[in-house]
Protein backbone atom coordinates (compact mmCIF):
# COMPACT_ATOMS: atom_id res chain seq x y z
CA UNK A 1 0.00 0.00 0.00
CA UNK A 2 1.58 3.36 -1.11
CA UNK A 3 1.14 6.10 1.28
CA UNK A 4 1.54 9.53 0.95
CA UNK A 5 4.71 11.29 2.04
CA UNK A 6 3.93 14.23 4.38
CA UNK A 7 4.19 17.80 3.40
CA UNK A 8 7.52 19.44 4.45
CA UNK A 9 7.49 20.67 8.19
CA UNK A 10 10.00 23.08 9.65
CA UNK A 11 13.00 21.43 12.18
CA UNK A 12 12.56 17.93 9.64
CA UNK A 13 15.72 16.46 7.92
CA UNK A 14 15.97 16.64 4.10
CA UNK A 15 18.69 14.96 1.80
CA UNK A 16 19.76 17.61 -0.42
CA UNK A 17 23.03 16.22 -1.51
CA UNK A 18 24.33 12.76 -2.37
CA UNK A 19 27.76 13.30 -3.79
CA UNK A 20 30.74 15.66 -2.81
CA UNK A 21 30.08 17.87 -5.76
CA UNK A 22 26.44 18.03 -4.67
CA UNK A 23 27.14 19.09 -1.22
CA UNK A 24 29.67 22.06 -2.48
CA UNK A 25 26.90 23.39 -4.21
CA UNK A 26 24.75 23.52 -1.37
CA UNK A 27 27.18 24.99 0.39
CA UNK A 28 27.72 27.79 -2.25
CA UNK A 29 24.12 28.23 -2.44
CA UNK A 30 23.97 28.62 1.27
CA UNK A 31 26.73 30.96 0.75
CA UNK A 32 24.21 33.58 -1.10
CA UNK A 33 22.28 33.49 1.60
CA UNK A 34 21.11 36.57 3.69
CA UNK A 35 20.81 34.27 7.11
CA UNK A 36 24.14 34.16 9.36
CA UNK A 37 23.09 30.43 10.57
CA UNK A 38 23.29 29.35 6.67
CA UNK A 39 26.49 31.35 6.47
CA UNK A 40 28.10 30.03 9.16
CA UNK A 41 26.86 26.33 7.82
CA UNK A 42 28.11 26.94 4.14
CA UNK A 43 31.92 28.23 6.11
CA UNK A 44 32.13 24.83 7.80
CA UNK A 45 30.73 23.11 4.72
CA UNK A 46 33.21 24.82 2.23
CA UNK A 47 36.05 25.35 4.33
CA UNK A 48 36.33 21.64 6.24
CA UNK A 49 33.73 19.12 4.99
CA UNK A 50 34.52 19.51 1.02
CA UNK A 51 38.28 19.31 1.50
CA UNK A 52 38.23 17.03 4.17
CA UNK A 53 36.48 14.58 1.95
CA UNK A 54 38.45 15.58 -1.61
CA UNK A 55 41.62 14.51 0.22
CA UNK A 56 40.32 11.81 1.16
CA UNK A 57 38.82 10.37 -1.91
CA UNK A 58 42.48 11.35 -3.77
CA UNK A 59 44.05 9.25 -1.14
CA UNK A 60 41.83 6.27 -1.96
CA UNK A 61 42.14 6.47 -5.54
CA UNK A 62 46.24 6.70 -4.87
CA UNK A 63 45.81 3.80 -2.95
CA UNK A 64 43.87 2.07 -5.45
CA UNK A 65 46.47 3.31 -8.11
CA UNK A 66 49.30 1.43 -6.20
CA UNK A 67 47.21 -2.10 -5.15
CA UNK A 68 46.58 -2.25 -8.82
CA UNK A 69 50.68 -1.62 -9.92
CA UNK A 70 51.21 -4.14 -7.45
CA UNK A 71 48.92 -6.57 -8.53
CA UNK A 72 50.39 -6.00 -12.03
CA UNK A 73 54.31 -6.79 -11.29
CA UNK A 74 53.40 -9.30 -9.05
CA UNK A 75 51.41 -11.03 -11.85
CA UNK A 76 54.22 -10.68 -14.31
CA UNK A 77 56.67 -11.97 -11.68
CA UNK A 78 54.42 -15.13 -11.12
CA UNK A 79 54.50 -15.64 -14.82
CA UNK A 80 58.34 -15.39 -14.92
CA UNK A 81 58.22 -18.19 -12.40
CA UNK A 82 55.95 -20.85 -14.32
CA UNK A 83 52.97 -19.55 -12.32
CA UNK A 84 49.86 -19.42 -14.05
């Protein structure tokens, strides 16, 4: 049975970002705005969350980067070896 979400009501939570890019442009939009609390939320956003979490991904994908060169010699050595 399907029921009808509720209408939005003030003090609920709301997704309104599901990716890193996403969530830097909420905090640039919150950026515009005239309210210090959104201002102050788009500053923590922008200035700790976004390159908190770029650094991180970079680190994963150098990580991932170097399993995979590894994987790679340590195939070819295996093969130098009569592996299979």
């Amino acid at each position: 049975m399907y029921r009808v979400p509720p209408c939005f009501e003030s003090g609920r939570w709301e997704v309104v970002a599901s990716s890193i890019e996403d969530i830097e442009a909420e905090g640039e939009r919150l950026k515009r705005s005239l309210k210090a609390a959104d201002q102050n939320v788009s500053s923590k956003i922008l200035d700790e969350f976004v390159p908190f979490f770029k650094e991180r991904v970079e680190e994963q994908e150098r990580w991932r980067r170097a399993r995979e060169k590894i994987d790679r010699e340590l195939k070819l050595s295996w093969g130098m070896f009569g592996g299979r």
